[in-house]
PDB file of N, CA and C in Angstrom:
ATOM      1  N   UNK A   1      -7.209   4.770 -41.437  1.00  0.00           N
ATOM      2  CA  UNK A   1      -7.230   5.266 -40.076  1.00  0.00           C
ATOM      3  C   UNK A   1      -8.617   5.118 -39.439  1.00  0.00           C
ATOM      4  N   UNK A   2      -9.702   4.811 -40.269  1.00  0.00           N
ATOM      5  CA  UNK A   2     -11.119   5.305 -39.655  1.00  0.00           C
ATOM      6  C   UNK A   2     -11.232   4.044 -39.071  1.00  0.00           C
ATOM      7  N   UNK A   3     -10.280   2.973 -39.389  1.00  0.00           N
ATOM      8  CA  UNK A   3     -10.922   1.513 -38.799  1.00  0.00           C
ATOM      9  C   UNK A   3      -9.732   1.015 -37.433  1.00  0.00           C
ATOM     10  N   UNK A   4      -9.010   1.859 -37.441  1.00  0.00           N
ATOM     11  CA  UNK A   4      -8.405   1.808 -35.802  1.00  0.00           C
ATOM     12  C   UNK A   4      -9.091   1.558 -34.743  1.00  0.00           C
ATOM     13  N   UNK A   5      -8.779   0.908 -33.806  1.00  0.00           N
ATOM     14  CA  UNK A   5      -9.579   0.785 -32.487  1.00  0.00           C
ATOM     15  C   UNK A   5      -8.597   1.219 -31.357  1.00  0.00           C
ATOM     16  N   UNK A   6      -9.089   1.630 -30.543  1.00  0.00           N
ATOM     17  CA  UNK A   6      -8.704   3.164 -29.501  1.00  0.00           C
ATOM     18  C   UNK A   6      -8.108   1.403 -28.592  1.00  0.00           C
ATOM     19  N   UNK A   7      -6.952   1.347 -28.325  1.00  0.00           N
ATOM     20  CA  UNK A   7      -6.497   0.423 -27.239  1.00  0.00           C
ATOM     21  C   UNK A   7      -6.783   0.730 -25.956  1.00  0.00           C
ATOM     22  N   UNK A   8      -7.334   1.985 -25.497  1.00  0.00           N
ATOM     23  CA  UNK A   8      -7.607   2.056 -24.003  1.00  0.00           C
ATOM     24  C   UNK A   8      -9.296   2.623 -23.966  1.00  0.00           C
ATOM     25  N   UNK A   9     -10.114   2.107 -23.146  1.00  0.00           N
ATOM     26  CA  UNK A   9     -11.434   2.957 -22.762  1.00  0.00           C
ATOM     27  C   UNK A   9     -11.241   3.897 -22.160  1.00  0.00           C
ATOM     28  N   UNK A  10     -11.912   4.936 -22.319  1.00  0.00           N
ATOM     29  CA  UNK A  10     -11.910   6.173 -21.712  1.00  0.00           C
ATOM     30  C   UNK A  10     -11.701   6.471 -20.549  1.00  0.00           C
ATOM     31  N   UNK A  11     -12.572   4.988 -19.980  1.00  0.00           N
ATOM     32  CA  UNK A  11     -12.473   5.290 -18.268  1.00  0.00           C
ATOM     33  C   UNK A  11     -10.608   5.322 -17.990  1.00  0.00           C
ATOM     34  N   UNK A  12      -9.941   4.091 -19.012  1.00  0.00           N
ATOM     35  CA  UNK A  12      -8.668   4.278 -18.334  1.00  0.00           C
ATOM     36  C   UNK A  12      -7.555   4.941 -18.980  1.00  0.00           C
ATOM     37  N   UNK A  13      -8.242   5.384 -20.237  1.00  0.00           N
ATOM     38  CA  UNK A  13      -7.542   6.746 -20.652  1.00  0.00           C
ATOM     39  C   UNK A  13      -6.955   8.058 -19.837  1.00  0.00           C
ATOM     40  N   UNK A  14      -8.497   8.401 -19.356  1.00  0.00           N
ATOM     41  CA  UNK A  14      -8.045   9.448 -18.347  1.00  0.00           C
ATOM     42  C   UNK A  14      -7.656   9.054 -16.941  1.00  0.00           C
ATOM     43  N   UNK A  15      -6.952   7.534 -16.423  1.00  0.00           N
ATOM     44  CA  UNK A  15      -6.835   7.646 -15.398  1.00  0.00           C
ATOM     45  C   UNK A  15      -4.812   7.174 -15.669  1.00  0.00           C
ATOM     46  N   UNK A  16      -4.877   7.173 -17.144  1.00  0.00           N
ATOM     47  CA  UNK A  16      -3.170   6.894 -17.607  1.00  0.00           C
ATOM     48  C   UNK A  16      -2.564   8.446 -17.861  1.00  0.00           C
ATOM     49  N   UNK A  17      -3.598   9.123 -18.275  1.00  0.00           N
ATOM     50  CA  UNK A  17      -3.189  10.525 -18.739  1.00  0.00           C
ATOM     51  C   UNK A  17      -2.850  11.493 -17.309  1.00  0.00           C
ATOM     52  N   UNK A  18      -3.869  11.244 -16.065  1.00  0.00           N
ATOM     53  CA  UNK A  18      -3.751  11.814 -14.710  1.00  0.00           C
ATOM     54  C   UNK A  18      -2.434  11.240 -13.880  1.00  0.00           C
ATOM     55  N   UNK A  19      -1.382   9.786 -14.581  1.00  0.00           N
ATOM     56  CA  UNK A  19      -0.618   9.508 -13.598  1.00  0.00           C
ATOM     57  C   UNK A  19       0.612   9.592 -14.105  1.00  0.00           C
ATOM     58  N   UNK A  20       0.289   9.730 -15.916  1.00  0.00           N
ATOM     59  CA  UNK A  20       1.731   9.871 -16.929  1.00  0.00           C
ATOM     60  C   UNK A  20       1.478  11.574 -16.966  1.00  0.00           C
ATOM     61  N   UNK A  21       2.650  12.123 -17.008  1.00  0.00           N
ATOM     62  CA  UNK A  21       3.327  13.173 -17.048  1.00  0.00           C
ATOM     63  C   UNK A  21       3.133  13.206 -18.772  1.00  0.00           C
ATOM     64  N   UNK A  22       2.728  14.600 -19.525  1.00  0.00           N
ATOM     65  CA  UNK A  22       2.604  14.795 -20.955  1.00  0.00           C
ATOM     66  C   UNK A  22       3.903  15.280 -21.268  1.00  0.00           C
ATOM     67  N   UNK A  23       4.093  14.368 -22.718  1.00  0.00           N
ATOM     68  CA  UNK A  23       5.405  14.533 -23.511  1.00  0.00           C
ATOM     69  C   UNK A  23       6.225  16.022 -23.493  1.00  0.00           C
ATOM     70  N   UNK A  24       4.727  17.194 -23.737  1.00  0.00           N
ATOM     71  CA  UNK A  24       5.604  18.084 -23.399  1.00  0.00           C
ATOM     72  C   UNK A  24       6.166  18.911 -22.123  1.00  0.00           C
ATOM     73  N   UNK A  25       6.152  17.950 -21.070  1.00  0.00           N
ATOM     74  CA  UNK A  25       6.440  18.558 -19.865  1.00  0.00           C
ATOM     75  C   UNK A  25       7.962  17.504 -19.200  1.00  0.00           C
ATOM     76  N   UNK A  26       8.487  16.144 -20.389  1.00  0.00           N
ATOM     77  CA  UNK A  26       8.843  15.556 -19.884  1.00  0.00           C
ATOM     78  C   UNK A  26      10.453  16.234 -19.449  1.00  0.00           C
ATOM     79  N   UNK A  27      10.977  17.091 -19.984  1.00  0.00           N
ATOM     80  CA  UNK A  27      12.267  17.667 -19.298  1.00  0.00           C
ATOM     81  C   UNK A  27      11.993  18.567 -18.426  1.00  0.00           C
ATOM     82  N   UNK A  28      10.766  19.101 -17.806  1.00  0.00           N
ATOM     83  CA  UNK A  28      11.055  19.383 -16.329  1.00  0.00           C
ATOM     84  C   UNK A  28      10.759  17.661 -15.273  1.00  0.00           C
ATOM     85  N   UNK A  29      11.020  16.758 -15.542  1.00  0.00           N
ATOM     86  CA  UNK A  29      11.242  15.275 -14.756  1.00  0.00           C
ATOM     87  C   UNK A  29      11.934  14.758 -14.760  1.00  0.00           C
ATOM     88  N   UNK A  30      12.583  14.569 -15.869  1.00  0.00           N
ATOM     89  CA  UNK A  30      13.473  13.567 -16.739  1.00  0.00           C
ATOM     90  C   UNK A  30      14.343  13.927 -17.776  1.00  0.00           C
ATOM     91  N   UNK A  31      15.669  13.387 -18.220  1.00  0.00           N
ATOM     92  CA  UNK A  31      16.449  13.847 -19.274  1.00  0.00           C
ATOM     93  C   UNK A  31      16.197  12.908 -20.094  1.00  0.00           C
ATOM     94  N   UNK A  32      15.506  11.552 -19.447  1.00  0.00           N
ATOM     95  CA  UNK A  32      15.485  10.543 -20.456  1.00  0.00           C
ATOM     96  C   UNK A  32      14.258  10.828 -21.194  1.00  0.00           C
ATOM     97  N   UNK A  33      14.912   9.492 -22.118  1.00  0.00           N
ATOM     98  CA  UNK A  33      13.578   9.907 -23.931  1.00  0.00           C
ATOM     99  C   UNK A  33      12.945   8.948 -23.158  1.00  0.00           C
ATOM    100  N   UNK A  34      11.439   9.201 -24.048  1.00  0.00           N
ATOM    101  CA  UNK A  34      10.591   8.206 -24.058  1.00  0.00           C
ATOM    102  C   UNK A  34      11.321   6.601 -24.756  1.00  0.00           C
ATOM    103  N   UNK A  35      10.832   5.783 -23.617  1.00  0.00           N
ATOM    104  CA  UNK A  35      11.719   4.260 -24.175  1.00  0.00           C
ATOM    105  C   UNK A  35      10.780   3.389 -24.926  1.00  0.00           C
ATOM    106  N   UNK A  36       9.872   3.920 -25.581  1.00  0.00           N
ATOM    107  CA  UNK A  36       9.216   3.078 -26.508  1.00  0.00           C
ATOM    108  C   UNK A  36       8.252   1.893 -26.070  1.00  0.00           C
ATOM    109  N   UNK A  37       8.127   1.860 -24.932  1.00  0.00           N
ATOM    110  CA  UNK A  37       7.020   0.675 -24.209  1.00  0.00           C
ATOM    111  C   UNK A  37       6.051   1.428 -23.382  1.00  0.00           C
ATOM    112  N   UNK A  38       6.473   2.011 -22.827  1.00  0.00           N
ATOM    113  CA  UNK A  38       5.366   2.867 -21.517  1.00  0.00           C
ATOM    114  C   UNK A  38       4.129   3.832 -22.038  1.00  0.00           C
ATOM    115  N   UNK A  39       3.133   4.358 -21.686  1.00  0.00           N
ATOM    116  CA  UNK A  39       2.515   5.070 -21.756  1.00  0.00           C
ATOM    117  C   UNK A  39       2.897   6.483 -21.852  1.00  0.00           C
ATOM    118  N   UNK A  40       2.291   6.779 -23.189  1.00  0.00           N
ATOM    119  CA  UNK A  40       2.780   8.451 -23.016  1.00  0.00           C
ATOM    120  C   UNK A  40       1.638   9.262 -24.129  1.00  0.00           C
ATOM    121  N   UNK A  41       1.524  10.582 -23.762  1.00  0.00           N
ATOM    122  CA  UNK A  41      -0.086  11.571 -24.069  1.00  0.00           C
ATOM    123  C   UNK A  41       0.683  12.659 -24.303  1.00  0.00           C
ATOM    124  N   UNK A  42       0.096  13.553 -25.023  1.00  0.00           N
ATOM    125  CA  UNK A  42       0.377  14.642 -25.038  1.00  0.00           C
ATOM    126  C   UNK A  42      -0.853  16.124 -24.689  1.00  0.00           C
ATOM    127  N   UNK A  43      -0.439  16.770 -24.143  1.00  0.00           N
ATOM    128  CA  UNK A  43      -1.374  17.914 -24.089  1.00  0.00           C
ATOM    129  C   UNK A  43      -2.030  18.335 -25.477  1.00  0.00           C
ATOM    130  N   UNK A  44      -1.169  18.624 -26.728  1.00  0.00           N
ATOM    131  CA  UNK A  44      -1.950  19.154 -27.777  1.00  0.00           C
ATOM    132  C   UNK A  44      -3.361  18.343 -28.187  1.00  0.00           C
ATOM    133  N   UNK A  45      -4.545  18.387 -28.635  1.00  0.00           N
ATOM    134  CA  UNK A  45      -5.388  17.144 -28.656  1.00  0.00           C
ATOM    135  C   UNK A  45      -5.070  17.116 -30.425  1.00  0.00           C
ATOM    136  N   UNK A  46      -4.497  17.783 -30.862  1.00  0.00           N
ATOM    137  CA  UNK A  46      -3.919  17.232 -32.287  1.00  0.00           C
ATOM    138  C   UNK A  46      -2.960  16.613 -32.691  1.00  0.00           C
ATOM    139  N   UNK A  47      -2.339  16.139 -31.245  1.00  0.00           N
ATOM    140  CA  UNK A  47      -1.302  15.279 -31.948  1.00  0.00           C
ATOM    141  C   UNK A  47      -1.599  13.824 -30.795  1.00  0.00           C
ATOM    142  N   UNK A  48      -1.542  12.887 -31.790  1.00  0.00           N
ATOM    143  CA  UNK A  48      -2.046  11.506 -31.469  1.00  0.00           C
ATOM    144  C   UNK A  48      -1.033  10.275 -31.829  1.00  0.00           C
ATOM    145  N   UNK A  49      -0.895   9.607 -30.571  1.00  0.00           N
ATOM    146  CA  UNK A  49       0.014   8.757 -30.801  1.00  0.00           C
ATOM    147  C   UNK A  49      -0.383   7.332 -31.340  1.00  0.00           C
ATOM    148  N   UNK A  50       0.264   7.131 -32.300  1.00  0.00           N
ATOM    149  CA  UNK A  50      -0.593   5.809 -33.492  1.00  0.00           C
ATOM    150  C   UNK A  50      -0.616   4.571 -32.617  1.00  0.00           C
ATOM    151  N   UNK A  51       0.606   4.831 -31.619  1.00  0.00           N
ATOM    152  CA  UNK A  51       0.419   3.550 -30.242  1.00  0.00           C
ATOM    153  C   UNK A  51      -0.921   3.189 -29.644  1.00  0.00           C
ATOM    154  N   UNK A  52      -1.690   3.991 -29.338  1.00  0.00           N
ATOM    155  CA  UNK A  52      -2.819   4.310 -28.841  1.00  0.00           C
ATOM    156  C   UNK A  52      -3.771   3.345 -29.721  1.00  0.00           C
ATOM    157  N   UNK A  53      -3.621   3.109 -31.066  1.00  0.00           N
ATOM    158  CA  UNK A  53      -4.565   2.456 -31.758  1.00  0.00           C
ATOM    159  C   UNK A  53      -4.158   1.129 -32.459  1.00  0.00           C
ATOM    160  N   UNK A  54      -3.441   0.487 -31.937  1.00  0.00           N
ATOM    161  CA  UNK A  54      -2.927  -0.807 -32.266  1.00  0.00           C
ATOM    162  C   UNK A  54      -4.282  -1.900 -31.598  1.00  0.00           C
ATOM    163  N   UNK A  55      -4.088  -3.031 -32.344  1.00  0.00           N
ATOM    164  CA  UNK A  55      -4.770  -3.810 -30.996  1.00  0.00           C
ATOM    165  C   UNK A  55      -4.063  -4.277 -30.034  1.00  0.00           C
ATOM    166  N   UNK A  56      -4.935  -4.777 -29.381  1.00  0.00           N
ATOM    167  CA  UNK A  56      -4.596  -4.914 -27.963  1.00  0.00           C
ATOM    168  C   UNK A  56      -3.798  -6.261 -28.208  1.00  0.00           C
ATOM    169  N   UNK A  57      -4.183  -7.362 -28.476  1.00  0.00           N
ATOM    170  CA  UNK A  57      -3.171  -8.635 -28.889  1.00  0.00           C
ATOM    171  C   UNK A  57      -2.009  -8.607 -29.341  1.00  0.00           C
ATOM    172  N   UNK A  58      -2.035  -7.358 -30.053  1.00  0.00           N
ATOM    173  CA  UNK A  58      -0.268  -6.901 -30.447  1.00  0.00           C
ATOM    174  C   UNK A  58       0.321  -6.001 -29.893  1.00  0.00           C
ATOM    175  N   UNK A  59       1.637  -6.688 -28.864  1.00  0.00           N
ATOM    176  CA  UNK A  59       2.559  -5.950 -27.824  1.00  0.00           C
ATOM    177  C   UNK A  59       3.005  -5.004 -28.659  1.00  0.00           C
ATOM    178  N   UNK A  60       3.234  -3.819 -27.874  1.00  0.00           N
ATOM    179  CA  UNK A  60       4.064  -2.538 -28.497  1.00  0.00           C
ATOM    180  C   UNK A  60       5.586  -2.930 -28.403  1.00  0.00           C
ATOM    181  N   UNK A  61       6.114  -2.765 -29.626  1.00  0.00           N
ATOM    182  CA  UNK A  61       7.657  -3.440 -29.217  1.00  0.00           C
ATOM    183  C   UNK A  61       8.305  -2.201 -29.398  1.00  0.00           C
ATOM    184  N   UNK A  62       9.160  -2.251 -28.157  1.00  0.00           N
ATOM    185  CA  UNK A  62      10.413  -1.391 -28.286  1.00  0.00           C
ATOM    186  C   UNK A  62      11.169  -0.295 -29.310  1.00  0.00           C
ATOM    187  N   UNK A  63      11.417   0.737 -29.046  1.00  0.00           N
ATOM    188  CA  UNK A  63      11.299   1.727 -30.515  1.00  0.00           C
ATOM    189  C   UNK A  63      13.328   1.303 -30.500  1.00  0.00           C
ATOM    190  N   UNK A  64      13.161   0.593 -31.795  1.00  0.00           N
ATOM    191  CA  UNK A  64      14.913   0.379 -32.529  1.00  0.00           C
ATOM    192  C   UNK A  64      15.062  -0.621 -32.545  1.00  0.00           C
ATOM    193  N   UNK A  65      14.536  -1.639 -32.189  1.00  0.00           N
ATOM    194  CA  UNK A  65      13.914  -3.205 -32.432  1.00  0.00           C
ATOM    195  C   UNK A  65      13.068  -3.799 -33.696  1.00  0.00           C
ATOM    196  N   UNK A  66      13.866  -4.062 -34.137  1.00  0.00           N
ATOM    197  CA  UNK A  66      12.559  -5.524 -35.050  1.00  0.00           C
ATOM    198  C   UNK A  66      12.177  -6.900 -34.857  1.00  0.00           C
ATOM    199  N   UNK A  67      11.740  -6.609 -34.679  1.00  0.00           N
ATOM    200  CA  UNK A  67      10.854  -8.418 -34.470  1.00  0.00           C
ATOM    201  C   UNK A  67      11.669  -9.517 -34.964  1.00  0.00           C
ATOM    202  N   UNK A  68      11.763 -10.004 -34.490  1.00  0.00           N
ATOM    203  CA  UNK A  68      12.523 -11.474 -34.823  1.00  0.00           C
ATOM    204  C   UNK A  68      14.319 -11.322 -34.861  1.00  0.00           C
ATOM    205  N   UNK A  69      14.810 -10.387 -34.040  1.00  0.00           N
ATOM    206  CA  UNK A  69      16.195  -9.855 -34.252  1.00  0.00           C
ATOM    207  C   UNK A  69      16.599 -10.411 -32.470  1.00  0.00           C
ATOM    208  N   UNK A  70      17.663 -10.785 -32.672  1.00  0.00           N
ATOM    209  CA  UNK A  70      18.247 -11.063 -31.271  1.00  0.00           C
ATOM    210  C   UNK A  70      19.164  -9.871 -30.917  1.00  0.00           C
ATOM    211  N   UNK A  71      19.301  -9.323 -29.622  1.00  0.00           N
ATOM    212  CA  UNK A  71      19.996  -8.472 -29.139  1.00  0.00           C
ATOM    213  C   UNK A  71      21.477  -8.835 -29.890  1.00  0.00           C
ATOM    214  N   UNK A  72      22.292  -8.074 -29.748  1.00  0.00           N
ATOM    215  CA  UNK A  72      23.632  -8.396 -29.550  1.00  0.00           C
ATOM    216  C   UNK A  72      24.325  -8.304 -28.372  1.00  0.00           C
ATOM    217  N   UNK A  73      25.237  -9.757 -28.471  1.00  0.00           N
ATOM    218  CA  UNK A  73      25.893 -10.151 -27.183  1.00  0.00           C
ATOM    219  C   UNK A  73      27.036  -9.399 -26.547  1.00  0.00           C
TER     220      UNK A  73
END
């Protein structure tokens, strides 16, 4: 974990965290789940989303997807 690199700078950390709504506030907005691509934070500062520390060259894929799988028709 110590060799993760933070995918967003700070500057636009806090300007994703000021326009995304935190996980735990998302059912007063929405009934829907988080869809596995978008930006999402949480208020607790102990809980950290491992998304956050991917690199940047590698797209976040879709949560129920594997790589190299074709939809079904």
């Amino acid at each position: 974990m110590a060799r993760l690199i933070p995918r967003y700078p700070a500057r636009e950390w806090v300007r994703l965290c000021a326009l995304y709504f935190p996980e735990e506030r998302r059912h007063e907005f929405t009934s829907e789940p988080w869809d596995g691509v978008n930006f999402r934070h949480f208020q607790d500062p102990r809980v950290v989303c491992i998304e956050h520390f991917q690199s940047e060259d590698r797209p976040m894929s879709p949560v129920g997807r594997k790589p190299g799988r074709k939809p079904a028709a």
